[in-house]
N, C-alpha and C. Protein backbone atom coordinates (compact mmCIF):
# COMPACT_ATOMS: atom_id res chain seq x y z
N UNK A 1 1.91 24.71 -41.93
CA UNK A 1 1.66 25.90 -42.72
C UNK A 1 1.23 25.47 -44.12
N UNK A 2 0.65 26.31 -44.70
CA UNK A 2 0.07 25.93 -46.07
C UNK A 2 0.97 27.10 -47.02
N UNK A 3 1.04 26.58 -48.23
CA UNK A 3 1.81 27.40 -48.93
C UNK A 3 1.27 27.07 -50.78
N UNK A 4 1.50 27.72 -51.45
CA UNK A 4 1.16 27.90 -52.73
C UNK A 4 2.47 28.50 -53.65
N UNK A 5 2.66 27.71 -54.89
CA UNK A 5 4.12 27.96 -55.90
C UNK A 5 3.15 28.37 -57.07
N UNK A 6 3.83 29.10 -57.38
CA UNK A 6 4.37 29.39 -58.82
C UNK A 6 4.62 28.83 -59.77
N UNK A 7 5.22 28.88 -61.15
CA UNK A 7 5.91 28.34 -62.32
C UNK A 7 7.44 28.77 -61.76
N UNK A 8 7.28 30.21 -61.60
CA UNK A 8 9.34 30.81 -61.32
C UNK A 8 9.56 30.58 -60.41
N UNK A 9 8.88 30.11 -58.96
CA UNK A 9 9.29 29.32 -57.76
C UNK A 9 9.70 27.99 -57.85
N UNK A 10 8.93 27.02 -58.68
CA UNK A 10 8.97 26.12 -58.62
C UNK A 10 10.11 25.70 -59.76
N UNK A 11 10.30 26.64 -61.15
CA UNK A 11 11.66 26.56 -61.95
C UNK A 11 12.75 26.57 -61.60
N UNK A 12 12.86 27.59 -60.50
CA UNK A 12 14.10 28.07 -59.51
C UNK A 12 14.25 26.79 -59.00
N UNK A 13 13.91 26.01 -58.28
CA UNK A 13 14.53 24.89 -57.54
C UNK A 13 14.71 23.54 -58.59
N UNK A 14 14.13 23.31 -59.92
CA UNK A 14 14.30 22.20 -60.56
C UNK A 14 15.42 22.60 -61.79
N UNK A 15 15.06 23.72 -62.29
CA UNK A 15 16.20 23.88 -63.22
C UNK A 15 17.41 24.28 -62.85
N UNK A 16 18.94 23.37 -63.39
CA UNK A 16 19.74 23.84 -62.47
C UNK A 16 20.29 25.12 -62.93
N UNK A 17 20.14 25.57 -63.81
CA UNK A 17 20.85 26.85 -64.27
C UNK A 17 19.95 28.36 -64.34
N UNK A 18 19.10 27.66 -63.11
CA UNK A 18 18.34 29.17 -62.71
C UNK A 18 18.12 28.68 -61.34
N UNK A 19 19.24 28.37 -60.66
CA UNK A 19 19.25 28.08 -58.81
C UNK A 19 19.56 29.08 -58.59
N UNK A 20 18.49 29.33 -57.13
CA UNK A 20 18.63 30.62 -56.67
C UNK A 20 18.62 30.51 -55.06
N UNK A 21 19.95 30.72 -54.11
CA UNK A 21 20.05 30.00 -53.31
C UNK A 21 18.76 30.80 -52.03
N UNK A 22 18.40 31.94 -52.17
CA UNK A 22 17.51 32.56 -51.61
C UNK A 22 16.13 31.93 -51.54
N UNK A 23 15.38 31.18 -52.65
CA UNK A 23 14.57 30.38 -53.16
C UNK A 23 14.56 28.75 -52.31
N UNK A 24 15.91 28.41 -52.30
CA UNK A 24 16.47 27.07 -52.05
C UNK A 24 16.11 27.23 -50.39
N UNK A 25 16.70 28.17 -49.66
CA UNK A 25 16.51 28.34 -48.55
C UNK A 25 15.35 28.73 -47.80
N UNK A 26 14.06 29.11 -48.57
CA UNK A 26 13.25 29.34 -48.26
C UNK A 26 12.15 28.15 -48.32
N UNK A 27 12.25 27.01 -49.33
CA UNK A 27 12.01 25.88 -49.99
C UNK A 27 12.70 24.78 -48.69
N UNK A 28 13.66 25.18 -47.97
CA UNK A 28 14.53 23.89 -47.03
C UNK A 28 13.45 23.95 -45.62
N UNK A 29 12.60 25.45 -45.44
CA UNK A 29 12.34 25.59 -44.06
C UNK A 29 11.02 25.35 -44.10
N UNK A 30 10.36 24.38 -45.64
CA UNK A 30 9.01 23.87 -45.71
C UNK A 30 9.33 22.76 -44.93
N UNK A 31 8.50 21.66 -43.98
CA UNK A 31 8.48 21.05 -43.52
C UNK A 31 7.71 19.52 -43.99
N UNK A 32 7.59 18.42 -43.77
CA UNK A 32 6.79 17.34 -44.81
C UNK A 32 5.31 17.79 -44.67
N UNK A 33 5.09 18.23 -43.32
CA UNK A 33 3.53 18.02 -43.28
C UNK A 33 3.00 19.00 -43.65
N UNK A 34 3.75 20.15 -44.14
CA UNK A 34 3.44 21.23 -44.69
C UNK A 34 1.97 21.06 -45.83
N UNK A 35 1.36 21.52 -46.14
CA UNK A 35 1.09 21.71 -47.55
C UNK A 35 1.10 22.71 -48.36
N UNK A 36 1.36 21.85 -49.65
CA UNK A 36 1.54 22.69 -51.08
C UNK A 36 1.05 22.74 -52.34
N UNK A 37 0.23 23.79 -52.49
CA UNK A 37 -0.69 24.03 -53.64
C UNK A 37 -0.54 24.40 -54.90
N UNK A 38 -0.85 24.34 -56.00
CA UNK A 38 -0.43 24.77 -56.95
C UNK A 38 -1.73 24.63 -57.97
N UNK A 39 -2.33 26.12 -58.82
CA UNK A 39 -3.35 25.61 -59.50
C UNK A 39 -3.02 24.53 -60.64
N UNK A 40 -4.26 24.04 -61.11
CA UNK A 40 -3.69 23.35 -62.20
C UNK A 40 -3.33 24.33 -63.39
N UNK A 41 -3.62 24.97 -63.52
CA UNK A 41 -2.68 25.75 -64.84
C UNK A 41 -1.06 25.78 -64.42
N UNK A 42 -0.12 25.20 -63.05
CA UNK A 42 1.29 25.22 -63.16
C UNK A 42 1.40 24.07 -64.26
N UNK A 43 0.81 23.14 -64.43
CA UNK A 43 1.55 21.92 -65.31
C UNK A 43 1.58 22.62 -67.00
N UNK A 44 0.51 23.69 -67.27
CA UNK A 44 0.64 23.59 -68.56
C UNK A 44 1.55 24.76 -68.69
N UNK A 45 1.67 25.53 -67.39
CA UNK A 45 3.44 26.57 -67.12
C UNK A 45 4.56 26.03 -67.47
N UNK A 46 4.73 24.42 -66.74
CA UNK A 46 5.78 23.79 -66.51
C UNK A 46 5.99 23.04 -67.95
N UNK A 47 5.29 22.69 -68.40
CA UNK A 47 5.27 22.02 -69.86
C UNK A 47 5.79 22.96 -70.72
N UNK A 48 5.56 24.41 -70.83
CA UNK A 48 5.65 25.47 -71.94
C UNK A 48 6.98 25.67 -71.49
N UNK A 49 7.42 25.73 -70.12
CA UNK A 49 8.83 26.31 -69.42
C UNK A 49 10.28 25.01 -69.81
N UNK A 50 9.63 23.88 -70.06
CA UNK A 50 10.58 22.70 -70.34
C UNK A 50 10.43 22.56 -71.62
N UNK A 51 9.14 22.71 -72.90
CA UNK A 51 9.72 22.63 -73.91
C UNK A 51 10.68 23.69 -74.32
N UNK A 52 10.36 25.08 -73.57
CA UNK A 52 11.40 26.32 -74.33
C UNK A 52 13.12 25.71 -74.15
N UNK A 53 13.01 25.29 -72.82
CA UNK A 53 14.44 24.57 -72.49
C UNK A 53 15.01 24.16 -73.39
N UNK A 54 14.20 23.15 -73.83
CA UNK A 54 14.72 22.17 -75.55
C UNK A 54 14.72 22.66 -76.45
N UNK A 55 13.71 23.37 -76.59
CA UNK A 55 13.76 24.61 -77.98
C UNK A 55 14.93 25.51 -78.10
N UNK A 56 15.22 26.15 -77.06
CA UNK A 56 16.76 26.95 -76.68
C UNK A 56 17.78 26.49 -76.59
N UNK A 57 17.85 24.91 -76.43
CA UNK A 57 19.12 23.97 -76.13
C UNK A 57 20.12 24.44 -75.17
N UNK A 58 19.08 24.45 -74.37
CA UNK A 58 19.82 24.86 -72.59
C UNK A 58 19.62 23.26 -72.17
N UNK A 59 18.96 22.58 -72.42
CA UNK A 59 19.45 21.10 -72.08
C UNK A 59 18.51 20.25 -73.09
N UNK A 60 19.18 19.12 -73.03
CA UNK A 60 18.49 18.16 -74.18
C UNK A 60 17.02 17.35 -73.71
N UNK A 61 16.40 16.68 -74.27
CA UNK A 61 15.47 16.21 -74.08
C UNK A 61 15.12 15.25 -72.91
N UNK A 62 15.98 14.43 -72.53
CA UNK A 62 16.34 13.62 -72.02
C UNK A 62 16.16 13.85 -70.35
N UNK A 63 17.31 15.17 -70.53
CA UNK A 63 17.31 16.02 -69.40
C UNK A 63 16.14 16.47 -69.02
N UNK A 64 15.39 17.17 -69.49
CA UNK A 64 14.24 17.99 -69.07
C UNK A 64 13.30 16.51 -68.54
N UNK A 65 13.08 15.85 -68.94
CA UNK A 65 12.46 14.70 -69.18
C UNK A 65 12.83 13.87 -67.24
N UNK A 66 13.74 14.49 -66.74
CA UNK A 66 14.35 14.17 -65.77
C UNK A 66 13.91 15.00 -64.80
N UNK A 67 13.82 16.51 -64.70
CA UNK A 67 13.45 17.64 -64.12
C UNK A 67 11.81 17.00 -64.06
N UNK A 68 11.55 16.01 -64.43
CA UNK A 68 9.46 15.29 -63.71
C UNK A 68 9.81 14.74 -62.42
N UNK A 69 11.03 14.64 -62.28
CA UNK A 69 11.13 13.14 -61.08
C UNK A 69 11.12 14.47 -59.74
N UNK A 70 11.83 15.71 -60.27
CA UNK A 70 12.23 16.23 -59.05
C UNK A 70 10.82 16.90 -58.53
N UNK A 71 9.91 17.12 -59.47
CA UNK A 71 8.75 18.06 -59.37
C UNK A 71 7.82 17.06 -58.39
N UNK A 72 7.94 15.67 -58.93
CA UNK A 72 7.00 14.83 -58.50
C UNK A 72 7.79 14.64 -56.61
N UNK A 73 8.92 14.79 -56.45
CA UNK A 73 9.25 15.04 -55.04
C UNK A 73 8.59 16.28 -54.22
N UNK A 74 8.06 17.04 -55.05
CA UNK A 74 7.55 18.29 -53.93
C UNK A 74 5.89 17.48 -53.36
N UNK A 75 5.45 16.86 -53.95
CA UNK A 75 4.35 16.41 -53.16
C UNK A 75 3.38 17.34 -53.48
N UNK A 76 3.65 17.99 -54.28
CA UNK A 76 2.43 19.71 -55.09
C UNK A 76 0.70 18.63 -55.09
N UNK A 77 -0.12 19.61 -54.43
CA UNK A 77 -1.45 19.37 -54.34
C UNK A 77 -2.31 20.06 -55.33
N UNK A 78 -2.91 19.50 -56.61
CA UNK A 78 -3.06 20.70 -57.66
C UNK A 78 -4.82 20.72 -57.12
N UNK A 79 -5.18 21.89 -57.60
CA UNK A 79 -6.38 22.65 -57.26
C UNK A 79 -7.47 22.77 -58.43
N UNK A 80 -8.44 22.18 -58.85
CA UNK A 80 -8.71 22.40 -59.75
C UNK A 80 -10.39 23.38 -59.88
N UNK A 81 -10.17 23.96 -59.37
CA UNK A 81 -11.48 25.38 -59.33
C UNK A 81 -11.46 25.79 -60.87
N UNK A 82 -12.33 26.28 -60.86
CA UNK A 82 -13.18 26.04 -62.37
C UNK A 82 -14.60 26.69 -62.50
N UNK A 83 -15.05 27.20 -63.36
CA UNK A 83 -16.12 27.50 -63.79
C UNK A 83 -16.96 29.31 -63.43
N UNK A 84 -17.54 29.49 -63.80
CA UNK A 84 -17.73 31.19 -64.22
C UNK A 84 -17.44 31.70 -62.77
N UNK A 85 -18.08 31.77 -61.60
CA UNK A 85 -17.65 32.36 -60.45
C UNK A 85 -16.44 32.27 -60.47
N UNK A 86 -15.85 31.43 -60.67
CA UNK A 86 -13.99 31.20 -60.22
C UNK A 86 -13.25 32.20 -61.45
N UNK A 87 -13.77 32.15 -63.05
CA UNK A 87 -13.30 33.22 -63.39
C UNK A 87 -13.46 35.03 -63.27
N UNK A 88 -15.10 34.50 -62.94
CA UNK A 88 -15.24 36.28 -62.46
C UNK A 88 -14.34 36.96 -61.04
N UNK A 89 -13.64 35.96 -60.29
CA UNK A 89 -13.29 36.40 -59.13
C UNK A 89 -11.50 36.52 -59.96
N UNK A 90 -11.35 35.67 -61.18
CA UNK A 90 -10.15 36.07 -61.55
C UNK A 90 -10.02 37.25 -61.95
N UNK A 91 -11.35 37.61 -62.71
CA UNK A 91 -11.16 38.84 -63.67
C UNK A 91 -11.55 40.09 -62.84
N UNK A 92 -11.89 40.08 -61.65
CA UNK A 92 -12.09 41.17 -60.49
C UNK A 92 -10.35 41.49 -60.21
N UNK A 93 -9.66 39.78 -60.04
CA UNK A 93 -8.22 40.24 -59.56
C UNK A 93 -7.12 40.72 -60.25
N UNK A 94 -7.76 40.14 -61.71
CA UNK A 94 -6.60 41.06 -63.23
C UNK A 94 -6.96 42.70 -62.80
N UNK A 95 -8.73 43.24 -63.35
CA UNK A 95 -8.93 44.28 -63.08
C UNK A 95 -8.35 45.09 -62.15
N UNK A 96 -8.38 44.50 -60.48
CA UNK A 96 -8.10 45.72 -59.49
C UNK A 96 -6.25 45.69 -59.24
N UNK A 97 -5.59 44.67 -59.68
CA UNK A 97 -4.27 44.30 -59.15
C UNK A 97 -3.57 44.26 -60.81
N UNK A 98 -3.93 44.84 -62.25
CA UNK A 98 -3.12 44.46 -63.38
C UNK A 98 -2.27 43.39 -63.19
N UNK A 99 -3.00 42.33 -63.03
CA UNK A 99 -2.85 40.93 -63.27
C UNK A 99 -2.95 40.27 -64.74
N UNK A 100 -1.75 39.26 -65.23
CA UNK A 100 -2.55 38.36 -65.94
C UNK A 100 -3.79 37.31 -65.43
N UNK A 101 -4.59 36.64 -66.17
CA UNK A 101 -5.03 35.71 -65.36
C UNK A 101 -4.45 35.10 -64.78
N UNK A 102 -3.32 34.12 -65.39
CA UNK A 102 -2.42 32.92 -64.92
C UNK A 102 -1.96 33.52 -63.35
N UNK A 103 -1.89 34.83 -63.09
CA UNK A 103 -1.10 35.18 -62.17
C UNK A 103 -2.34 35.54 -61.28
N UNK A 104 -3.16 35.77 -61.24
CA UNK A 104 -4.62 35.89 -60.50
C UNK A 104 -4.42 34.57 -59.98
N UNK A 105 -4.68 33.51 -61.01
CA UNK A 105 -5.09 32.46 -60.52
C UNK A 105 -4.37 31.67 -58.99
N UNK A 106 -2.73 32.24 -58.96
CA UNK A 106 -1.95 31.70 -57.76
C UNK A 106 -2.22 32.84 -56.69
N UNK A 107 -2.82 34.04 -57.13
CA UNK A 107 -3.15 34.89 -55.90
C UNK A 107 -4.36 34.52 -55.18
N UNK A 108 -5.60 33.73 -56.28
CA UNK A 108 -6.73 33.54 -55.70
C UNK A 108 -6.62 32.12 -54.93
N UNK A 109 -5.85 31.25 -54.76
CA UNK A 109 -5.50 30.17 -54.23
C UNK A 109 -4.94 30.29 -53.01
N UNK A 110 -3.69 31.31 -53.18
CA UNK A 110 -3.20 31.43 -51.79
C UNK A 110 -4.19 32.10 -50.61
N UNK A 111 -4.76 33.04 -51.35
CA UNK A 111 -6.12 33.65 -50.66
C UNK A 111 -7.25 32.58 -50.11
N UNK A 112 -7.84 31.94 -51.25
CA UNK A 112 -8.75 30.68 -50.48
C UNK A 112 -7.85 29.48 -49.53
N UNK A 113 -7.07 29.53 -49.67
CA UNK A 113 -6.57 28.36 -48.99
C UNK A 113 -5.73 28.99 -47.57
N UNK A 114 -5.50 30.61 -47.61
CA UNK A 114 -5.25 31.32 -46.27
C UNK A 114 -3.30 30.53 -46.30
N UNK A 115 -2.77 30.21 -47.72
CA UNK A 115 -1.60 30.10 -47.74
C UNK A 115 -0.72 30.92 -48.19
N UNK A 116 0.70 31.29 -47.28
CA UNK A 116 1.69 31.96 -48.12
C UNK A 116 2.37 31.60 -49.60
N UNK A 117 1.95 32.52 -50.28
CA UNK A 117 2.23 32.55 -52.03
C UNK A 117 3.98 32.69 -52.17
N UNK A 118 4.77 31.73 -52.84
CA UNK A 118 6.16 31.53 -53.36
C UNK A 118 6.25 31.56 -54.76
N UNK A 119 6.73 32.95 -55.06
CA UNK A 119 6.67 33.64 -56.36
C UNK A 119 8.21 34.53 -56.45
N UNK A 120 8.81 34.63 -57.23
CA UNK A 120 9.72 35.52 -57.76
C UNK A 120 9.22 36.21 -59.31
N UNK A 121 8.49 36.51 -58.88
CA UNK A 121 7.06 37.46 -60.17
C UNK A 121 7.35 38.91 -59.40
N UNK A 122 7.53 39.80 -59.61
CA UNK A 122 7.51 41.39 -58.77
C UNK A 122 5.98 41.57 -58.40
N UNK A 123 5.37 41.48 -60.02
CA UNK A 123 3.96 42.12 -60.11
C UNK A 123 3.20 41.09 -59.38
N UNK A 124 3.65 39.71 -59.50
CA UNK A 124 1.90 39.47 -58.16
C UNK A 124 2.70 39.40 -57.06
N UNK A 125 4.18 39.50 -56.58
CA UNK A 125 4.33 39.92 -54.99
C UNK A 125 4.15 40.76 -54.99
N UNK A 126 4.31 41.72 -55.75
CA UNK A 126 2.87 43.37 -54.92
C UNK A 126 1.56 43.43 -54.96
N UNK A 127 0.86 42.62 -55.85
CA UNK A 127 -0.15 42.88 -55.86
C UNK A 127 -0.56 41.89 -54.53
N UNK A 128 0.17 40.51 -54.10
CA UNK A 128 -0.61 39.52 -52.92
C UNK A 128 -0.05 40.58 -51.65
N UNK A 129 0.80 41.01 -51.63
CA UNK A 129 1.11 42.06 -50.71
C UNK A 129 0.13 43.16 -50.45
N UNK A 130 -0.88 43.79 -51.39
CA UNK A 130 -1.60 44.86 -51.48
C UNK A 130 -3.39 43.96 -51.22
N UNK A 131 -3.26 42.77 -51.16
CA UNK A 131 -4.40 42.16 -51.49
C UNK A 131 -4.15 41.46 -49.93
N UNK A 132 -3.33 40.91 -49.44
CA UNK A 132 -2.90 41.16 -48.10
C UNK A 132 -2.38 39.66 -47.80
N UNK A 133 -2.19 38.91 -49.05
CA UNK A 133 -1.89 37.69 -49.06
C UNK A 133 0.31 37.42 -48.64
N UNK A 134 0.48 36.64 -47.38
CA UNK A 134 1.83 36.68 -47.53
C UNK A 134 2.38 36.30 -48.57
N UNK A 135 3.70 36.78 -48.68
CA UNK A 135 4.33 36.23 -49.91
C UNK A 135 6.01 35.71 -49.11
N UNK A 136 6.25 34.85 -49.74
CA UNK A 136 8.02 34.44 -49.22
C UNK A 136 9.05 34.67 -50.79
């Protein structure tokens, strides 16, 4: 099966003080040969989501700095689509679904790649739901 994360899918399982065992269990019944996508805009998610960590002193530097080793265990396949068609098909999916981009961008992935989208976002699990993309 092919599958596509998030920033709050993929936070949920590395940060420990936003484990969510619903997330965890859905994350256990991926398999190795699975694949897993993620655009490249998750790293500059995941970067903004670990400095706030340190900025908030929910954990020290050190720590967060540690939360790379576990990310680099998911085996994440980043996607790097790019250039005016790829944003006009974003800005079709902000327009018809009140999307941000960032959040277009994991709907238009799971869509090209015909993978179920892993999000704890409300607004793009209704909108990949209405757009007809699974969601877990």
């Amino acid at each position: 099966m092919i599958y596509v994360f998030d920033a709050s899918f993929i936070g949920t399982l590395i940060i420990p003080d936003e484990y969510n065992p619903h997330v965890k269990k859905i994350y256990d019944k991926i398999k190795n040969e699975d694949e897993r996508h993620i655009p490249h805009l998750l790293w500059y998610e995941i970067a903004s989501i670990f400095s706030n960590l340190i900025r908030h002193r929910r954990f020290t530097g050190d720590e967060v700095m540690q939360f790379f080793s576990y990310l680099a265990a998911f085996n994440l396949q980043t996607d790097f689509e790019t250039g005016v068609s790829y944003s006009q098909k974003l800005l079709r999916l902000c327009n018809d679904y009140h999307l941000s981009s960032y959040d277009a961008a994991y709907l238009e992935l799971a869509d090209r790649k015909k993978a179920a989208l892993c999000t704890l976002d409300k607004g793009l699990r209704a909108a990949a739901k209405k757009y007809g993309v699974m969601v877990l």
